[in-house]
C-alpha atoms as a PDB file:
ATOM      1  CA  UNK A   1     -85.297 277.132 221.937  1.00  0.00           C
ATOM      2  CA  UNK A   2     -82.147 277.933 222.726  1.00  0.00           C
ATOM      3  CA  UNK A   3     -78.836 277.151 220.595  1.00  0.00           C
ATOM      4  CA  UNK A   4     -75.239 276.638 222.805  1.00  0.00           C
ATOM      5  CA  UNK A   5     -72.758 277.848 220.710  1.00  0.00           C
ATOM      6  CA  UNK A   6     -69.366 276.052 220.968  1.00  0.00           C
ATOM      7  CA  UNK A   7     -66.519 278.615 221.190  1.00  0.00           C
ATOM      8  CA  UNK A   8     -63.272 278.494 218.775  1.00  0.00           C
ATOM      9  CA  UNK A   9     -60.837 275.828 218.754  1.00  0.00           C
ATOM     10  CA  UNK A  10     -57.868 276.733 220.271  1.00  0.00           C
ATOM     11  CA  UNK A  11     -54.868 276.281 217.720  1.00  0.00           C
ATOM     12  CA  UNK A  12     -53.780 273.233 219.582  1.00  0.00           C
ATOM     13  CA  UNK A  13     -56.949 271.723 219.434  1.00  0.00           C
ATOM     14  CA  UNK A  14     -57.309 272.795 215.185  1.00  0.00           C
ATOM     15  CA  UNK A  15     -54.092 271.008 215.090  1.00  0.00           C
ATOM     16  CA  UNK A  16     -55.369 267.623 216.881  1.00  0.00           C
ATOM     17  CA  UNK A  17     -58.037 267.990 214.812  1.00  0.00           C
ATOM     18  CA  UNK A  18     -56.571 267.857 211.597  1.00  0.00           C
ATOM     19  CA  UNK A  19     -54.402 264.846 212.710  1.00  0.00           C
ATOM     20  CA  UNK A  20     -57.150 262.818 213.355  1.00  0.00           C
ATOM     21  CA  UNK A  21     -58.992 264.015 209.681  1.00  0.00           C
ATOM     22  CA  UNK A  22     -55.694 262.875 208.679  1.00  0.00           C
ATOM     23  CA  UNK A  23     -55.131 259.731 210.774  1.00  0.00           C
ATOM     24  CA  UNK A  24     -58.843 258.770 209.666  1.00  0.00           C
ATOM     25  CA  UNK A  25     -58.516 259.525 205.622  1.00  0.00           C
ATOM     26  CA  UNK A  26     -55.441 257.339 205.747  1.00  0.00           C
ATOM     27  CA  UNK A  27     -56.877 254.526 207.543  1.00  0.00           C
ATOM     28  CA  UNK A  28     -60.174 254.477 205.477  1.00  0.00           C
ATOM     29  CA  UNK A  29     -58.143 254.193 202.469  1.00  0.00           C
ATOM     30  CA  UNK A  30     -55.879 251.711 203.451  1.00  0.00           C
ATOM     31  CA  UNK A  31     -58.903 249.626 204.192  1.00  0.00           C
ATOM     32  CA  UNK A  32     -60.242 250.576 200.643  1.00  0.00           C
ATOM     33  CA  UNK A  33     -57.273 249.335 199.286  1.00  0.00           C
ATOM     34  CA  UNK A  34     -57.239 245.795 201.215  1.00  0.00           C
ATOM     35  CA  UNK A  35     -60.934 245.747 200.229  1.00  0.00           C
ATOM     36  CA  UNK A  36     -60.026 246.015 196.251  1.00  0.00           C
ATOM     37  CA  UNK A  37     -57.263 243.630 196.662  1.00  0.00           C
ATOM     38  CA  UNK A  38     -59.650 240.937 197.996  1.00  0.00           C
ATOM     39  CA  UNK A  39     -61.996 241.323 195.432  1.00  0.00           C
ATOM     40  CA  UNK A  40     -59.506 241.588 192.783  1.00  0.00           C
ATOM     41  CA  UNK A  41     -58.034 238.598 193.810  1.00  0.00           C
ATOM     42  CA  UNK A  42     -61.563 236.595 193.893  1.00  0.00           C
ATOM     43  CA  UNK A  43     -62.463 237.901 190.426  1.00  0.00           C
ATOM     44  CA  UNK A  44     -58.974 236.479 189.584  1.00  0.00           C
ATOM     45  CA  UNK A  45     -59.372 233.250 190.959  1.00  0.00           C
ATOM     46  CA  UNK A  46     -63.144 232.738 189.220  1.00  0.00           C
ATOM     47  CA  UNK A  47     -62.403 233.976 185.822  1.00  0.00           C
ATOM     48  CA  UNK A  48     -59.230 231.962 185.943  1.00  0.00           C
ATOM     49  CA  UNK A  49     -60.398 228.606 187.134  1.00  0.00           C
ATOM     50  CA  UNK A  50     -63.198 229.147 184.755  1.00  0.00           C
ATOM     51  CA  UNK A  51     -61.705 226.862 181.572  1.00  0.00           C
ATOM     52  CA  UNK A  52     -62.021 223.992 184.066  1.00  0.00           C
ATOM     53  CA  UNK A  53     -65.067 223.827 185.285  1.00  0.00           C
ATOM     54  CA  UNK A  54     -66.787 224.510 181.527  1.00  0.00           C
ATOM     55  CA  UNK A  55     -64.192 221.544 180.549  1.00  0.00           C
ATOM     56  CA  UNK A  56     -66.354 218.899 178.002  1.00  0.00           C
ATOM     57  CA  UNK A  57     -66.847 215.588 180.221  1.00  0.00           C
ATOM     58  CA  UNK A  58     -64.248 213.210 179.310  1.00  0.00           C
ATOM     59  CA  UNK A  59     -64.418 209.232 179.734  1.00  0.00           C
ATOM     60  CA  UNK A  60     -61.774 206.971 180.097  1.00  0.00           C
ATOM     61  CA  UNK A  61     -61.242 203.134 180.365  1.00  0.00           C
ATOM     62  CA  UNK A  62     -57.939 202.357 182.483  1.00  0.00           C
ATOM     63  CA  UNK A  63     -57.181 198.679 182.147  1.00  0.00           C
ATOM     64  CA  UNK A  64     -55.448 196.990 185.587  1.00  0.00           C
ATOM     65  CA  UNK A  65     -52.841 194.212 185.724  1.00  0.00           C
ATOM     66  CA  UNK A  66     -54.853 190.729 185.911  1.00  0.00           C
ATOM     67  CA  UNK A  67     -55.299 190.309 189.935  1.00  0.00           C
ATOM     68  CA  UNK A  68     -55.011 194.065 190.774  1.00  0.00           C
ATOM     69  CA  UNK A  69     -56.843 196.062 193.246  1.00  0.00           C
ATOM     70  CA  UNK A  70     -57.300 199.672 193.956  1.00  0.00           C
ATOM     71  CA  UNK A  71     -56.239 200.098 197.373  1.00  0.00           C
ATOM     72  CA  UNK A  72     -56.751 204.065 198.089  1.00  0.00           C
ATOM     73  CA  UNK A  73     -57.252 206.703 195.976  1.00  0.00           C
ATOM     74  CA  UNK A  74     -56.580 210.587 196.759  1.00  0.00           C
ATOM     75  CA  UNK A  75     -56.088 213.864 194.574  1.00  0.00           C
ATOM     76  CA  UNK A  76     -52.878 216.419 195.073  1.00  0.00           C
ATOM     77  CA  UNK A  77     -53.436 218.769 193.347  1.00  0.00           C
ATOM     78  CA  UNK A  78     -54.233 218.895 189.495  1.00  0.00           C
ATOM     79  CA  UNK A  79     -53.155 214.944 189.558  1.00  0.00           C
ATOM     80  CA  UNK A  80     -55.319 211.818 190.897  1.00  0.00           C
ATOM     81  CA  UNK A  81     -53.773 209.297 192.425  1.00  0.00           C
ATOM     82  CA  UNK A  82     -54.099 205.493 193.005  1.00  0.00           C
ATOM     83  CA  UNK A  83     -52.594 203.083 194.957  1.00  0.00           C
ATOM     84  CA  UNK A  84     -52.776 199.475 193.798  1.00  0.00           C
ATOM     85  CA  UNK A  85     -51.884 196.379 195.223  1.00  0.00           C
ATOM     86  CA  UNK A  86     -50.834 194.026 192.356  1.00  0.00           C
ATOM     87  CA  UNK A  87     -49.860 190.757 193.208  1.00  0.00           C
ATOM     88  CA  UNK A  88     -48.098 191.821 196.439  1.00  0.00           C
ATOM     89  CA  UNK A  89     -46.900 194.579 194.707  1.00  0.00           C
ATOM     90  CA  UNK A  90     -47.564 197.989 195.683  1.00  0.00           C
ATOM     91  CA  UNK A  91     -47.447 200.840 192.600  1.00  0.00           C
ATOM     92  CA  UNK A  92     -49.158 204.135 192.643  1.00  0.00           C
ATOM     93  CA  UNK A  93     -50.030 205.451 189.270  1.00  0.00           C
ATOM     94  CA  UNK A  94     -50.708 209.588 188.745  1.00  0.00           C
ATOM     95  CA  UNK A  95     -53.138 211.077 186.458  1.00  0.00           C
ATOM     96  CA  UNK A  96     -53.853 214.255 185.233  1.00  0.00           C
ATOM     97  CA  UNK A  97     -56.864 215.668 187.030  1.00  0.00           C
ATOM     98  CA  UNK A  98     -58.436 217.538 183.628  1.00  0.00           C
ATOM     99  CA  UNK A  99     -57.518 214.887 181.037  1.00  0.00           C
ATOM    100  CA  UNK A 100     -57.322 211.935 182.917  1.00  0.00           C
ATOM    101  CA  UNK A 101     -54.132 211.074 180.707  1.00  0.00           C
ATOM    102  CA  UNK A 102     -51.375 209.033 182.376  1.00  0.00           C
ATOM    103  CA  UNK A 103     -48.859 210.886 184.228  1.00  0.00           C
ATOM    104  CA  UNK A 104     -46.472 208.918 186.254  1.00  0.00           C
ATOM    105  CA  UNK A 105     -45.856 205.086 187.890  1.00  0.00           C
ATOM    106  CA  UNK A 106     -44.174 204.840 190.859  1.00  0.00           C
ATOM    107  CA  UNK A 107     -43.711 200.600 192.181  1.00  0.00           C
ATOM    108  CA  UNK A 108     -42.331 199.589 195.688  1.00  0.00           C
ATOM    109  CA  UNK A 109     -40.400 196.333 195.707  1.00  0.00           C
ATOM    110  CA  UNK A 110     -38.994 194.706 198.278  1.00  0.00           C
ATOM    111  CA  UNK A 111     -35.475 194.374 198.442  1.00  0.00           C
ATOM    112  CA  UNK A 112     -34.498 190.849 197.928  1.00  0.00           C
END
C-alpha cells in the first residue's frame, strides 16, 4: 500500500488554521458555559422549591357567609383564590398557597 503524503501548509493556510482551532475552542466553551448555566439553574430551582413539596399536609375548615357560593376558584401564584357570590354580592378572598392562612378580601358593591 501506498501512503499520499500531504505537503506543508503554506503560512497562510497555518494561519487559517489556527483561527479556526481558535474560532472552534471558543465556541465549544461558550456552549460549555450555557450548558453549566442551565444545569445550575435547574439544580437551583429543585433544591430550592424543595421545603414545599416535603411541606407536612395541612387541613383547614373555612366557614362561608350563610347563603354563599363559590363561584370560581384559580391560583396566582403562591396565593389561592376564590370568588364568591354572597347574597348578590361578589368578594374574592386570597389565601396563602403553603399555609392556607387568610390573606386578603376584596368585595364589589354596586354603587347605589
Amino acid at each position: 500500500m501506498t501512503e499520499t503524503v500531504a505537503p506543508e501548509p503554506t503560512p497562510e493556510q497555518a494561519a487559517l488554521f489556527a483561527r479556526v482551532r481558535r474560532m472552534m475552542l471558543i465556541a465549544g466553551l461558550t456552549t460549555a458555559l450555557a450548558v453549566a448555566a442551565v444545569l445550575i439553574a435547574i439544580g437551583y430551582r429543585l433544591f430550592r422549591s424543595e421545603g414545599s413539596v416535603t411541606a407536612a399536609a395541612t387541613e383547614v375548615t373555612a366557614s362561608l357567609p350563610k347563603g354563599a357560593r363559590i363561584v370560581a376558584t384559580g391560583i396566582a401564584g403562591d396565593r389561592l383564590l376564590l370568588t364568591l357570590d354572597i347574597g348578590g354580592v361578589t368578594e374574592i378572598r386570597t389565601f396563602d398557597a403553603r399555609t392556607l392562612k387568610p390573606a386578603g378580601r376584596l368585595k364589589f358593591v354596586s354603587e347605589p
